[in-house]
C-alpha atoms as a PDB file:
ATOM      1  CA  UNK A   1      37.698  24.290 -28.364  1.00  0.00           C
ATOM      2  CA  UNK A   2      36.725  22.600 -31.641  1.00  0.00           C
ATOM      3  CA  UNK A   3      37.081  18.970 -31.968  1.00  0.00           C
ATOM      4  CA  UNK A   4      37.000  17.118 -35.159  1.00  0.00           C
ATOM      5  CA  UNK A   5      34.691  14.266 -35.188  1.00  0.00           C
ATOM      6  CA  UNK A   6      35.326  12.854 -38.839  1.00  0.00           C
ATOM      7  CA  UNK A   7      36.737  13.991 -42.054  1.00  0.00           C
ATOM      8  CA  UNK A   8      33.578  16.094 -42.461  1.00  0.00           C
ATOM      9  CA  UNK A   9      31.890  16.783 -39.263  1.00  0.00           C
ATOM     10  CA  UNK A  10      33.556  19.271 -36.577  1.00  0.00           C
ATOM     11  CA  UNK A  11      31.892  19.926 -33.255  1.00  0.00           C
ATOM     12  CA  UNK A  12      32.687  23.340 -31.591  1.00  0.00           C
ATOM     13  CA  UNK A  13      32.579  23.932 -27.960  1.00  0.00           C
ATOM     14  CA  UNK A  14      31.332  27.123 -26.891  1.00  0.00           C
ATOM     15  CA  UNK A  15      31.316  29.123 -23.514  1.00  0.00           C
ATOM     16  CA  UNK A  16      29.947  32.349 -22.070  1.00  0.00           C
ATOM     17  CA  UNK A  17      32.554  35.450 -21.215  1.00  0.00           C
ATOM     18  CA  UNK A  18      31.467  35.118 -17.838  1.00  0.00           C
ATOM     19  CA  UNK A  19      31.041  31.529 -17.136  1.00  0.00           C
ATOM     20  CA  UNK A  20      27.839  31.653 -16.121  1.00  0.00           C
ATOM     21  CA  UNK A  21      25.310  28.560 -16.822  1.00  0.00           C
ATOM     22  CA  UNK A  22      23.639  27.238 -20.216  1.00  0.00           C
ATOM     23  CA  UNK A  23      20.303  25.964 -19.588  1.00  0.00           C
ATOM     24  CA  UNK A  24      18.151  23.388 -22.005  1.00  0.00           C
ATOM     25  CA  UNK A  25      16.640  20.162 -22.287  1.00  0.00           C
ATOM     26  CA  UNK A  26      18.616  17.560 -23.798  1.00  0.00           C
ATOM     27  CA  UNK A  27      17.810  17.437 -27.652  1.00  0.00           C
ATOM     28  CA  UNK A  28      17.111  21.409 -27.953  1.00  0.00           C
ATOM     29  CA  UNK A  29      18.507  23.307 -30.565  1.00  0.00           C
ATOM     30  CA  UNK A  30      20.048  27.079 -30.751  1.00  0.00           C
ATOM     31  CA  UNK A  31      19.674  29.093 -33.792  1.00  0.00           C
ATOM     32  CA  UNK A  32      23.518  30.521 -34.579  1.00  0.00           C
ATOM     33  CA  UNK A  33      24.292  33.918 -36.403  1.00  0.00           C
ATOM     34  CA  UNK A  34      26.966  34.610 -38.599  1.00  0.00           C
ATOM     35  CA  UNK A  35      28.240  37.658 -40.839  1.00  0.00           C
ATOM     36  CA  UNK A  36      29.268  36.475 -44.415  1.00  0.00           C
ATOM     37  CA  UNK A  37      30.912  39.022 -46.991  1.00  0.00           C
ATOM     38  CA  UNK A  38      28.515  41.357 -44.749  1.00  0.00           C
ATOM     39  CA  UNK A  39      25.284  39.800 -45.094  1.00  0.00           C
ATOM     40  CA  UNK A  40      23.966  38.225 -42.077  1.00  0.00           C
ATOM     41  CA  UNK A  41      22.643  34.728 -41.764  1.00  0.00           C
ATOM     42  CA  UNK A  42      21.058  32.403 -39.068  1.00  0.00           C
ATOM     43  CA  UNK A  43      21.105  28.642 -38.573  1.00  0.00           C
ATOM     44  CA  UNK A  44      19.519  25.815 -36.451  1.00  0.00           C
ATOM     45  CA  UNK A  45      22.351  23.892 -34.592  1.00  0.00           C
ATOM     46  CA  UNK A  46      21.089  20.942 -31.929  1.00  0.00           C
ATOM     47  CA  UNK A  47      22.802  21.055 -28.728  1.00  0.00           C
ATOM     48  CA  UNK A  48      25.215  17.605 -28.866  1.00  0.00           C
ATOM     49  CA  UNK A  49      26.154  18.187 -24.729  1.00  0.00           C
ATOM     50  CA  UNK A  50      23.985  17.528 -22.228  1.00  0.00           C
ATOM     51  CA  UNK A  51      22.808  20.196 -20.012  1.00  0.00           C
ATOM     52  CA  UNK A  52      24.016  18.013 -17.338  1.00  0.00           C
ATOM     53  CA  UNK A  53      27.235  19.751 -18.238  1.00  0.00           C
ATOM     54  CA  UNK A  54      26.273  23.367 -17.829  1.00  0.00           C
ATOM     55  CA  UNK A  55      29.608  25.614 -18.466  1.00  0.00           C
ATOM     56  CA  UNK A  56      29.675  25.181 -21.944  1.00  0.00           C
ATOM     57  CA  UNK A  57      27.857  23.682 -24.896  1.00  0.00           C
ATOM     58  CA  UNK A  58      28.824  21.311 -27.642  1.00  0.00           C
ATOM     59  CA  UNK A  59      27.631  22.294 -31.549  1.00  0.00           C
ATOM     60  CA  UNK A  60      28.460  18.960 -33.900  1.00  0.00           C
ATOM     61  CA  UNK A  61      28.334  20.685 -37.624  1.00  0.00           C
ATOM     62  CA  UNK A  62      28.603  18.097 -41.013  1.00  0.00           C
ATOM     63  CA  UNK A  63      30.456  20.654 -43.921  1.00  0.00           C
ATOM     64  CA  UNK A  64      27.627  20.521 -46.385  1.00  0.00           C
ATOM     65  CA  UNK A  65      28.703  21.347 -50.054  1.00  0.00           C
ATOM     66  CA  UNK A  66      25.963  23.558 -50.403  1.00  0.00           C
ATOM     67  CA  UNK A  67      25.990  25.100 -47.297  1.00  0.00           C
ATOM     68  CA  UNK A  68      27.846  28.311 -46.816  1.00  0.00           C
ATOM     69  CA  UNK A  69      27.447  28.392 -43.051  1.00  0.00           C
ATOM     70  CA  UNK A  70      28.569  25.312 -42.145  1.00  0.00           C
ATOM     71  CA  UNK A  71      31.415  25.563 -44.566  1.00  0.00           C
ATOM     72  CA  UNK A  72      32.062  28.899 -43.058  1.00  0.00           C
ATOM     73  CA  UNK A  73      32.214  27.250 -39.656  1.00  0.00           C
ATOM     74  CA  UNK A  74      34.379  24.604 -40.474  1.00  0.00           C
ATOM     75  CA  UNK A  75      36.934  27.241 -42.478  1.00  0.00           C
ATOM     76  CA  UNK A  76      37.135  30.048 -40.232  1.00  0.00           C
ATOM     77  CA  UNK A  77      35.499  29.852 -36.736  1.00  0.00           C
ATOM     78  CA  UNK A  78      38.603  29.113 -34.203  1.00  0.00           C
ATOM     79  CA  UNK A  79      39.333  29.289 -30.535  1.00  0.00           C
ATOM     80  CA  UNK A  80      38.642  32.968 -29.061  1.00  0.00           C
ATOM     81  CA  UNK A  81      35.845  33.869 -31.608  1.00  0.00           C
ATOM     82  CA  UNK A  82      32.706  35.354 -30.475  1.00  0.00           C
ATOM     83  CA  UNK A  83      29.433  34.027 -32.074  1.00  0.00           C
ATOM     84  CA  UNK A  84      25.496  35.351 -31.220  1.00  0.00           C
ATOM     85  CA  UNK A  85      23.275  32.688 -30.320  1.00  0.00           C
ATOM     86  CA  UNK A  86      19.585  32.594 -30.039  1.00  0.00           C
ATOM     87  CA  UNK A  87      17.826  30.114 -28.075  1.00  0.00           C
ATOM     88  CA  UNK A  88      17.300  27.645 -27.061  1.00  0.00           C
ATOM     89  CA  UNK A  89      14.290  26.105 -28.004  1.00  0.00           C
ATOM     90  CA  UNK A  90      12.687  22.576 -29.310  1.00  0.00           C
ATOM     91  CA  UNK A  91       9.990  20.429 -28.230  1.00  0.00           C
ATOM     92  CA  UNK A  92      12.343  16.940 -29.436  1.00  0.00           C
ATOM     93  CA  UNK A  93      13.339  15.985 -25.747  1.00  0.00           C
ATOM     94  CA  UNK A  94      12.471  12.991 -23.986  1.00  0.00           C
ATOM     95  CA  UNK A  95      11.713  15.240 -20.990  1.00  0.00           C
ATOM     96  CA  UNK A  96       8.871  15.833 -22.992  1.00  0.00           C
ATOM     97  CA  UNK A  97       7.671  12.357 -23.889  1.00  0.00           C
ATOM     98  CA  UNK A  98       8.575  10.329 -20.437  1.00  0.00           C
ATOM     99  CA  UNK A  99       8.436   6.508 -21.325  1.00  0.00           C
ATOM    100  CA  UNK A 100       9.993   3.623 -19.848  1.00  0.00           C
ATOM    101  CA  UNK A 101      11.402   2.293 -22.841  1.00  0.00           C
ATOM    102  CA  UNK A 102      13.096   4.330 -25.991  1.00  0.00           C
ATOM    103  CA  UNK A 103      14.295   3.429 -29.355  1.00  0.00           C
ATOM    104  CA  UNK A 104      16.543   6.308 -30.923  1.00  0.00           C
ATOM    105  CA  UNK A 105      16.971   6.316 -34.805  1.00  0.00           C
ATOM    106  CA  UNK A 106      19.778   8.499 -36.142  1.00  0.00           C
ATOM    107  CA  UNK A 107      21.310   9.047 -39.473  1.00  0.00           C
ATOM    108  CA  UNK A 108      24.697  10.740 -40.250  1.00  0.00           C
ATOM    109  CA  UNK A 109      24.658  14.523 -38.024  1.00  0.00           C
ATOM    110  CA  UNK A 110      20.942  13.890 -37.152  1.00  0.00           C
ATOM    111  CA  UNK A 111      22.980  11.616 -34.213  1.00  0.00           C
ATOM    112  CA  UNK A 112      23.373  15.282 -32.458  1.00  0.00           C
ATOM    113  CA  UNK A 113      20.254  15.751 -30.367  1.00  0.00           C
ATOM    114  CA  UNK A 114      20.127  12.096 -29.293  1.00  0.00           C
ATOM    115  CA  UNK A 115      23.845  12.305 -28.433  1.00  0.00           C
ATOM    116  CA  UNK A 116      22.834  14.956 -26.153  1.00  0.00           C
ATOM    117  CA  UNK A 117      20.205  12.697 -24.429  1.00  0.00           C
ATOM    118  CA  UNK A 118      22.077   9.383 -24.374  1.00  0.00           C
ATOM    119  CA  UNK A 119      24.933  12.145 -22.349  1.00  0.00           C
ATOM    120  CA  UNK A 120      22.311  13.222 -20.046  1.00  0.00           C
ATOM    121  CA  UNK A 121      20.761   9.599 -19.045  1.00  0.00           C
ATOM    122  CA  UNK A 122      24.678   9.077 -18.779  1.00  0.00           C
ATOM    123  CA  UNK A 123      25.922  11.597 -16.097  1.00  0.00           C
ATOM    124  CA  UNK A 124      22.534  11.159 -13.589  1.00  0.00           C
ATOM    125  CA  UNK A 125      23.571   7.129 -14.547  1.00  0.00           C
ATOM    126  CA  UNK A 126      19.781   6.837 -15.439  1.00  0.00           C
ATOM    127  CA  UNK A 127      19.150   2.814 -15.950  1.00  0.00           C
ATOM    128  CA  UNK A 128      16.488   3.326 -19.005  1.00  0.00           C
ATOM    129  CA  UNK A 129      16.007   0.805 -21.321  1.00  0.00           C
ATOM    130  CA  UNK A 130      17.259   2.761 -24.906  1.00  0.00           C
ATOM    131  CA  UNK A 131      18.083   0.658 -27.791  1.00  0.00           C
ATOM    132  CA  UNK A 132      19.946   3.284 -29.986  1.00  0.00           C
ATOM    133  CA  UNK A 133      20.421   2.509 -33.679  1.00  0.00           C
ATOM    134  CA  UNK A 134      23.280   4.869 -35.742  1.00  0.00           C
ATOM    135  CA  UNK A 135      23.322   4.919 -39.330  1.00  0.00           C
ATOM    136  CA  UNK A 136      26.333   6.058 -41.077  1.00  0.00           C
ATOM    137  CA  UNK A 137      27.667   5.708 -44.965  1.00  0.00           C
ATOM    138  CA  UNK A 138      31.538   3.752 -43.420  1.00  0.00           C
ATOM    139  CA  UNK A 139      32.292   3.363 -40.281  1.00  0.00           C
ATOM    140  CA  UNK A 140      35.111   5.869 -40.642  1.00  0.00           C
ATOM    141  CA  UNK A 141      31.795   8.138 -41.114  1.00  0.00           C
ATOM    142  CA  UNK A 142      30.307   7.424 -37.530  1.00  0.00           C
ATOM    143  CA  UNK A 143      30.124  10.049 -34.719  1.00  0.00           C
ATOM    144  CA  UNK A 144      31.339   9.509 -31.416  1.00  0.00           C
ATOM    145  CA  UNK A 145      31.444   5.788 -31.857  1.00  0.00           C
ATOM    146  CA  UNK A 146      33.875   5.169 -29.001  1.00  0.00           C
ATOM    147  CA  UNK A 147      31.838   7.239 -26.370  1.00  0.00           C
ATOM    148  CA  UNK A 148      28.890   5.253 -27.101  1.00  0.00           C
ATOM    149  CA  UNK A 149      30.610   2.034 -26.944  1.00  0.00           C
ATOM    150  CA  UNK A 150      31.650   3.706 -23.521  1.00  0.00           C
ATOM    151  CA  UNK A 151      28.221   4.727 -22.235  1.00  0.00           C
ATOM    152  CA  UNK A 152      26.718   1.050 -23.634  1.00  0.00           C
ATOM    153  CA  UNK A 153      29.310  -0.854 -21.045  1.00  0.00           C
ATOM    154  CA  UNK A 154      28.942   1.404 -18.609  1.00  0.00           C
ATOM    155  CA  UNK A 155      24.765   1.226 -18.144  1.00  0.00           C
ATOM    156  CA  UNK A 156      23.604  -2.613 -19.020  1.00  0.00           C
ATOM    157  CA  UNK A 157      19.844  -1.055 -20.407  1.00  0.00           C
ATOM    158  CA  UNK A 158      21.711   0.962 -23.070  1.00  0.00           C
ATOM    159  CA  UNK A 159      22.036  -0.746 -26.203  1.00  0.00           C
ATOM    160  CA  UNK A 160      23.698   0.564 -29.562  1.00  0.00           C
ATOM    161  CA  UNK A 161      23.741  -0.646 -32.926  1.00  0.00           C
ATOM    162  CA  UNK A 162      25.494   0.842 -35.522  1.00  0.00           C
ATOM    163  CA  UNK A 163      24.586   0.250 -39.619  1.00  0.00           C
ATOM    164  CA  UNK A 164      27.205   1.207 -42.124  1.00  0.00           C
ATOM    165  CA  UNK A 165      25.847   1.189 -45.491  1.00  0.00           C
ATOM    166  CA  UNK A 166      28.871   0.515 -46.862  1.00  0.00           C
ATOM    167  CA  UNK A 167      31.959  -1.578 -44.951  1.00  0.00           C
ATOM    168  CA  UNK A 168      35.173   0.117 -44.751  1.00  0.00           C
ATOM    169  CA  UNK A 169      37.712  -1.432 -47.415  1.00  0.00           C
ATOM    170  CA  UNK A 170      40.926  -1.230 -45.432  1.00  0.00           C
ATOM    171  CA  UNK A 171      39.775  -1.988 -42.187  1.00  0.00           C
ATOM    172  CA  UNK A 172      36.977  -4.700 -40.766  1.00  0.00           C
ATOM    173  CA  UNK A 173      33.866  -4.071 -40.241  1.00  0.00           C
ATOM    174  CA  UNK A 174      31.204  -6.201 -37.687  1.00  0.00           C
ATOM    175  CA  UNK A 175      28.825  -4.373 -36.975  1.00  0.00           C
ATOM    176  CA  UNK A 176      25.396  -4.396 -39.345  1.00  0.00           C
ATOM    177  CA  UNK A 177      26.021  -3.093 -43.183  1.00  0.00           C
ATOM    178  CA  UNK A 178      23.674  -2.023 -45.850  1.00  0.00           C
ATOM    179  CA  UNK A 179      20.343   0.387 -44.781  1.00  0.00           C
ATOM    180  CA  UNK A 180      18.202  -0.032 -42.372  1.00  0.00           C
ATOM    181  CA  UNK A 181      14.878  -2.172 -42.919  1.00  0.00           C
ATOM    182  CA  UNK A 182      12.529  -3.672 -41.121  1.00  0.00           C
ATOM    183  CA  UNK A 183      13.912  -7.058 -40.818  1.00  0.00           C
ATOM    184  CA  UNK A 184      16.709  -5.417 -39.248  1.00  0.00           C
ATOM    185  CA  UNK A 185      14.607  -3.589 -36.728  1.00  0.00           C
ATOM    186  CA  UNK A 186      13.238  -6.549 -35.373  1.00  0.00           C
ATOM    187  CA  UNK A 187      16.503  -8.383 -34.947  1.00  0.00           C
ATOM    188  CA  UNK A 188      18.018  -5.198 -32.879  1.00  0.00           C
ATOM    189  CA  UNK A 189      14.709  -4.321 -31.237  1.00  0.00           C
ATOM    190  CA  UNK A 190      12.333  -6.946 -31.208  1.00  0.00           C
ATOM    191  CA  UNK A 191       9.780  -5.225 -28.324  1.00  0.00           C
ATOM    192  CA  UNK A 192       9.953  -1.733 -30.825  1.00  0.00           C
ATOM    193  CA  UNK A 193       6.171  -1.354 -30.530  1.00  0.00           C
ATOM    194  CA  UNK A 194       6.764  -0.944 -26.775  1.00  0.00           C
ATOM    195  CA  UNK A 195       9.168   1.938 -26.840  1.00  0.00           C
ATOM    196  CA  UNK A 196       9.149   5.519 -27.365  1.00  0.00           C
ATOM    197  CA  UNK A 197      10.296   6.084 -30.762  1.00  0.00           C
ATOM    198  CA  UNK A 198      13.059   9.579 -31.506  1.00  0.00           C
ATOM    199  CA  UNK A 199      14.414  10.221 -34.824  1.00  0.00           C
ATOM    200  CA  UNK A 200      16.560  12.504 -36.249  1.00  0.00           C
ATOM    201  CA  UNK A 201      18.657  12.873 -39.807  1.00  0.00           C
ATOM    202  CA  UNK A 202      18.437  13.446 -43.427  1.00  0.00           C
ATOM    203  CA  UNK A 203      15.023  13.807 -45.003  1.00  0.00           C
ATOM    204  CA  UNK A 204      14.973  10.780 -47.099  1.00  0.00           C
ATOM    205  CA  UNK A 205      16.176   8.787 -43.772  1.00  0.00           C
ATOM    206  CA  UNK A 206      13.421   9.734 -41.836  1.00  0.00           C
ATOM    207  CA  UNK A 207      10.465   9.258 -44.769  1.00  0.00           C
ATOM    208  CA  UNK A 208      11.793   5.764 -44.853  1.00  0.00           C
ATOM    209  CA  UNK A 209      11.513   5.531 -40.784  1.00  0.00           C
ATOM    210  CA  UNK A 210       7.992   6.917 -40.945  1.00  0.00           C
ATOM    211  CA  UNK A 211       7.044   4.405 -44.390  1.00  0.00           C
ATOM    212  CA  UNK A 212       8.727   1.668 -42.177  1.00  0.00           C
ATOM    213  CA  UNK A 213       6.744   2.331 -38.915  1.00  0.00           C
ATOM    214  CA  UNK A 214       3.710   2.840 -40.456  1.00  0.00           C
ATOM    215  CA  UNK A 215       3.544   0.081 -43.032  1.00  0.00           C
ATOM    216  CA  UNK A 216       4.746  -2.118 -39.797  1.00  0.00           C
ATOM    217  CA  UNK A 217       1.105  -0.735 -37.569  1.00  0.00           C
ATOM    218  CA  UNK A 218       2.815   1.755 -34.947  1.00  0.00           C
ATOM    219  CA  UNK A 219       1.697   4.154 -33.434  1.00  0.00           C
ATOM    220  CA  UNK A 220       2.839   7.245 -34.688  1.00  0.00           C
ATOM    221  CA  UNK A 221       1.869   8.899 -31.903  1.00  0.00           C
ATOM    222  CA  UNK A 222       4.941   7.801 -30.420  1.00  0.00           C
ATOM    223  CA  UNK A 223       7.213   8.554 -32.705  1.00  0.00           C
ATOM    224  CA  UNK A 224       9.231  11.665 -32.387  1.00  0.00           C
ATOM    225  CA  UNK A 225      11.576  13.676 -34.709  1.00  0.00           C
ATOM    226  CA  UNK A 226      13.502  16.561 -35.615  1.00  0.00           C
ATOM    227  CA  UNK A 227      14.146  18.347 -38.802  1.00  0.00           C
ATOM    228  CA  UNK A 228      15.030  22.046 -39.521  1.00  0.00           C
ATOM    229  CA  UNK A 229      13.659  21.369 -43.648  1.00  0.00           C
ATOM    230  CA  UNK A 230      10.793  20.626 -45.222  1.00  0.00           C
ATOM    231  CA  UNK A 231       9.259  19.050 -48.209  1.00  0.00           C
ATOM    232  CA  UNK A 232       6.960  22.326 -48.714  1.00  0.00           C
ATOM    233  CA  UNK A 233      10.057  24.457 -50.560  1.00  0.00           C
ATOM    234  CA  UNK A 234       7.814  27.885 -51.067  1.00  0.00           C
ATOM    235  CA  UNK A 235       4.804  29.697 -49.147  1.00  0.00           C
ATOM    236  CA  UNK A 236       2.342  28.616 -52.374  1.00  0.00           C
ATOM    237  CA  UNK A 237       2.505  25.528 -51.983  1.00  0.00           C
ATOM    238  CA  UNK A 238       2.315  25.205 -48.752  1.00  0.00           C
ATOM    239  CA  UNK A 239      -1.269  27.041 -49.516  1.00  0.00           C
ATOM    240  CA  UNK A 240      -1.930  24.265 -51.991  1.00  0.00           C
ATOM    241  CA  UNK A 241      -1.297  21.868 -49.502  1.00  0.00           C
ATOM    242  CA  UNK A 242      -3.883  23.823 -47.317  1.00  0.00           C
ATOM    243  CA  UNK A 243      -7.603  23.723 -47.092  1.00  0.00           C
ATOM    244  CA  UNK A 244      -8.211  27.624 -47.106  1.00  0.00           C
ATOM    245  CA  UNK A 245      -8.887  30.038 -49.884  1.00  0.00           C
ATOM    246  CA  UNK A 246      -6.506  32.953 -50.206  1.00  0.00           C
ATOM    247  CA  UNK A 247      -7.206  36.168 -51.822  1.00  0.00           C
ATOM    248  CA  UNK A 248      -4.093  38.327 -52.657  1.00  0.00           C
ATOM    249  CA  UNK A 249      -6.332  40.915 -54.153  1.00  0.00           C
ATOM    250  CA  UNK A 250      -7.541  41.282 -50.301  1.00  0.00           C
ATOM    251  CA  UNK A 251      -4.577  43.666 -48.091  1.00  0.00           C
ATOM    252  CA  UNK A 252      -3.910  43.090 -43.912  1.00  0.00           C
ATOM    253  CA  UNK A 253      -2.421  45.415 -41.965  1.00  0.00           C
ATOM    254  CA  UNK A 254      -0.280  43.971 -39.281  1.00  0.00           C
ATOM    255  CA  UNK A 255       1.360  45.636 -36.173  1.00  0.00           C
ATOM    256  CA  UNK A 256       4.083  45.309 -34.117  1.00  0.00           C
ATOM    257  CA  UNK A 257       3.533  46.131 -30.548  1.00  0.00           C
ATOM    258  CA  UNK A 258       7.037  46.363 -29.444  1.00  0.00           C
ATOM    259  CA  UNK A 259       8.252  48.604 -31.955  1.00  0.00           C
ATOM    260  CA  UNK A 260       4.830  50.395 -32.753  1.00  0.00           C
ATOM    261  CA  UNK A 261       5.599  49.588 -36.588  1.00  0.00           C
ATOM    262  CA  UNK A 262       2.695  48.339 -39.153  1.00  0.00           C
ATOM    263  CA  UNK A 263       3.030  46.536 -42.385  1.00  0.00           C
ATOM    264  CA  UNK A 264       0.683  45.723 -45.269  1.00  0.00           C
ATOM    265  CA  UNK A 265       0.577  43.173 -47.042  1.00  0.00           C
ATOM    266  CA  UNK A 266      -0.772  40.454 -48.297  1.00  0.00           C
ATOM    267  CA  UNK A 267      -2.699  37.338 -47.170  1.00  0.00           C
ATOM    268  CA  UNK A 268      -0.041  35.259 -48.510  1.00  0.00           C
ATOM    269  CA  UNK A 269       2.954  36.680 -46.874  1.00  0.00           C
ATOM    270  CA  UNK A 270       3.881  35.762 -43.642  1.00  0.00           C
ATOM    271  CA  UNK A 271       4.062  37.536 -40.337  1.00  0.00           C
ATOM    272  CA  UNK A 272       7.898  36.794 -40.180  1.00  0.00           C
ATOM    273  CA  UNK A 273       8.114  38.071 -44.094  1.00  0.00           C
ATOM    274  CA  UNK A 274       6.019  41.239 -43.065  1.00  0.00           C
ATOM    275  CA  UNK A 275       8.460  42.274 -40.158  1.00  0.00           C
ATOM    276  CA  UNK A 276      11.311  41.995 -42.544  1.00  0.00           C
ATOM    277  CA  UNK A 277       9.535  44.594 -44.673  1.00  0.00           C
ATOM    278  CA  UNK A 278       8.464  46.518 -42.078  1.00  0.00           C
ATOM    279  CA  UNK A 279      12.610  47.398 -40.988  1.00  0.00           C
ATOM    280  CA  UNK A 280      12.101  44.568 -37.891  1.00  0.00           C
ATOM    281  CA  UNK A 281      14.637  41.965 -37.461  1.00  0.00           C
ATOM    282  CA  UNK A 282      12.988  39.271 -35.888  1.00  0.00           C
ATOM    283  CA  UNK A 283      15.267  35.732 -35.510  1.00  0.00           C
ATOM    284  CA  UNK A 284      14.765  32.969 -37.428  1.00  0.00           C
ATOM    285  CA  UNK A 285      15.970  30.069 -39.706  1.00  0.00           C
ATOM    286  CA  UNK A 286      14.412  27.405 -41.587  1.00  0.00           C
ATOM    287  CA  UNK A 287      11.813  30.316 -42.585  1.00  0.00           C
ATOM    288  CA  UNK A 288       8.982  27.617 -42.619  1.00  0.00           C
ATOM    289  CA  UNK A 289       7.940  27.206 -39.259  1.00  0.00           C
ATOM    290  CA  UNK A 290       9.696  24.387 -38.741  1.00  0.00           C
ATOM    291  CA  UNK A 291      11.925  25.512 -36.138  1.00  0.00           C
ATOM    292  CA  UNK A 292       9.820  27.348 -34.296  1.00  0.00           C
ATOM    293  CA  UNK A 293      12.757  30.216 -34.019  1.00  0.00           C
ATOM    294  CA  UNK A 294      10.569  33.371 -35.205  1.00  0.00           C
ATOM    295  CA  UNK A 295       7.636  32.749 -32.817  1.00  0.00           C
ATOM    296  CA  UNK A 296       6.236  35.752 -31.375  1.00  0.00           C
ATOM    297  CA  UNK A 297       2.979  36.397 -29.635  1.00  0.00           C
ATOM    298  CA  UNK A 298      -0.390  37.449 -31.349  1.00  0.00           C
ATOM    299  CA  UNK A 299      -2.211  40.226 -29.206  1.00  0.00           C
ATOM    300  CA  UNK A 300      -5.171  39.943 -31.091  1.00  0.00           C
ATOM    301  CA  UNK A 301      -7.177  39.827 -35.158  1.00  0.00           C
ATOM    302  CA  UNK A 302      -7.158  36.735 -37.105  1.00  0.00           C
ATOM    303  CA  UNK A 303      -3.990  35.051 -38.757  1.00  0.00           C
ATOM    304  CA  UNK A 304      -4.173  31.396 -40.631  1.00  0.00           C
ATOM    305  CA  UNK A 305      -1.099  28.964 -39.471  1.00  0.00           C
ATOM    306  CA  UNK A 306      -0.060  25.983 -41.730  1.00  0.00           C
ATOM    307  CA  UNK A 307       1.127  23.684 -38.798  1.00  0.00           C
ATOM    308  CA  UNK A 308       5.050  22.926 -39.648  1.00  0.00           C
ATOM    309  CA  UNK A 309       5.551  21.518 -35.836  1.00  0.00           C
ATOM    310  CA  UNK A 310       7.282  24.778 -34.626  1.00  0.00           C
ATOM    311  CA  UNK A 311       4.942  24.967 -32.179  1.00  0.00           C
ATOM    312  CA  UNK A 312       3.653  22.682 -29.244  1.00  0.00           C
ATOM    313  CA  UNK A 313      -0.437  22.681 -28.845  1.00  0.00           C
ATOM    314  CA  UNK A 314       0.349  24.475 -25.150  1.00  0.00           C
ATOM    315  CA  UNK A 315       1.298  27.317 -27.275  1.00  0.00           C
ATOM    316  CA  UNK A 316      -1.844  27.687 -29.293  1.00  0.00           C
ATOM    317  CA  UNK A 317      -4.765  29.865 -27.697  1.00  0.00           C
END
């Protein structure tokens, strides 16, 4: 089934051949593969449905003008079609960060993964206190705006607010408009330093959350969010960024258990960069450890990590 959401945003609903069970925590994501004029590619997708739902699972994609999967998506994927999925993984759950208050900070698509919690604390009708803030360019631009509406009657703790930066100019508009600020914040959620804080959307929305939070004394330790970019565009400069030396005139040999392959190369290149040369096809995505898609297990020798969140601490030995 594929539903469409707004003029721009589709979400596709997705089952398994033999109707068997999907299982995740609500605000994972699933890394989707797709074959383009024969070249392969892979992409990060959060899981919109709740896992409360298990037969099938909901993908909410925004047609980016630069991006040739989504575009792809939204022009050719249709009922029937087959797609590989990898996954699914993610630490950005509220399983993981139990509290007894949240505040959930979405702009535009980022809405996905807390749509897929908000669903959850919906179907097990769990009374948490949630103040949910949306921001969206119109309102014509805002993402399941009526179910939330819905799920806000339904369970007295869960309260939304929705910010339009701009009002729509054939239609009213009541809600908050311009971007969000901190004056704002304090007006919807006044107790904010009390709640678990989850954030999700554009890059330049989420610096501004961060700048906002931390100019305002919170601690960032309970703030929360989800991104499958980041501002380090290249592998040198994330070394710049870095506090160790690296000498590409020194060689490392790594190997592959699995497929008893070995690759040399340099102390710049990265393991996932290493298996590509090496013939290995190892999934992956934002290429930056961001995701945390390509992680694989190291058996043993030394390797350097620049820290992109891909990983949880439990995972480091």
């Amino acid at each position: 089934m594929v539903l469409q959401d707004t003029q721009d945003v589709k979400t596709f609903v997705f089952q398994t051949s033999d109707n068997s069970y999907f299982r995740y925590l609500p605000g994972q994501f699933i890394t989707l593969e797709v074959s383009i004029d024969g070249k392969k590619y892979q992409r990060c997708y959060t899981l919109a449905s709740s896992p409360s739902r298990p037969l099938c699972i909901w993908v909410t994609v925004k047609a980016l003008a630069d991006g040739k999967v989504s575009k792809w998506l939204h022009e050719n994927l249709s009922i029937g079609d087959k797609i590989k999925a990898y996954g699914p993984a993610g630490i950005f759950s509220l399983h993981n960060h139990l509290a007894d208050k949240y505040l959930f900070l979405s702009g535009g698509v980022g809405i996905t993964p807390l749509l897929s919690m908000a669903r959850w604390l919906f179907d097990f009708g769990q009374h948490t206190d949630v103040a949910f803030i949306h921001c969206a360019q119109t309102p014509a631009d805002i993402i399941a705006r009526a179910e939330l509406e819905a799920i806000s009657a339904r369970l007295p703790e869960f309260k939304v607010s929705l910010i339009c930066e701009r009002p729509n100019p054939y239609g009213s508009w009541t809600g908050y408009t311009g971007r969000i600020s901190h004056p704002m914040l304090e007006l919807i959620a006044p107790d904010y330093f009390e709640r678990e804080v989850f954030c999700c959307g554009p890059e330049p929305f989420m610096q501004a959350v961060r700048d906002m939070l931390n100019a305002a004394g919170f601690d960032m330790n309970r703030y929360h969010e989800e991104s499958f970019t980041t501002p380090v565009h290249n592998i040198s400069e994330a070394i710049e960024h870095d506090d160790v030396i690296i000498d590409d005139t020194q060689a490392a040999l790594v190997r592959f258990a699995s497929s008893e392959l070995s690759q040399r190369c340099r102390q710049s290149d990265t393991i996932l960069s290493a298996a590509s040369e090496a013939g290995l096809h190892i999934p992956s995505a934002c290429l930056f450890g961001v995701c945390g898609t390509c992680k694989v297990k190291k058996l043993s020798g030394e390797v350097h990590m620049v820290h992109s969140g891909g990983i949880t601490d439990d995972e480091i030995e």
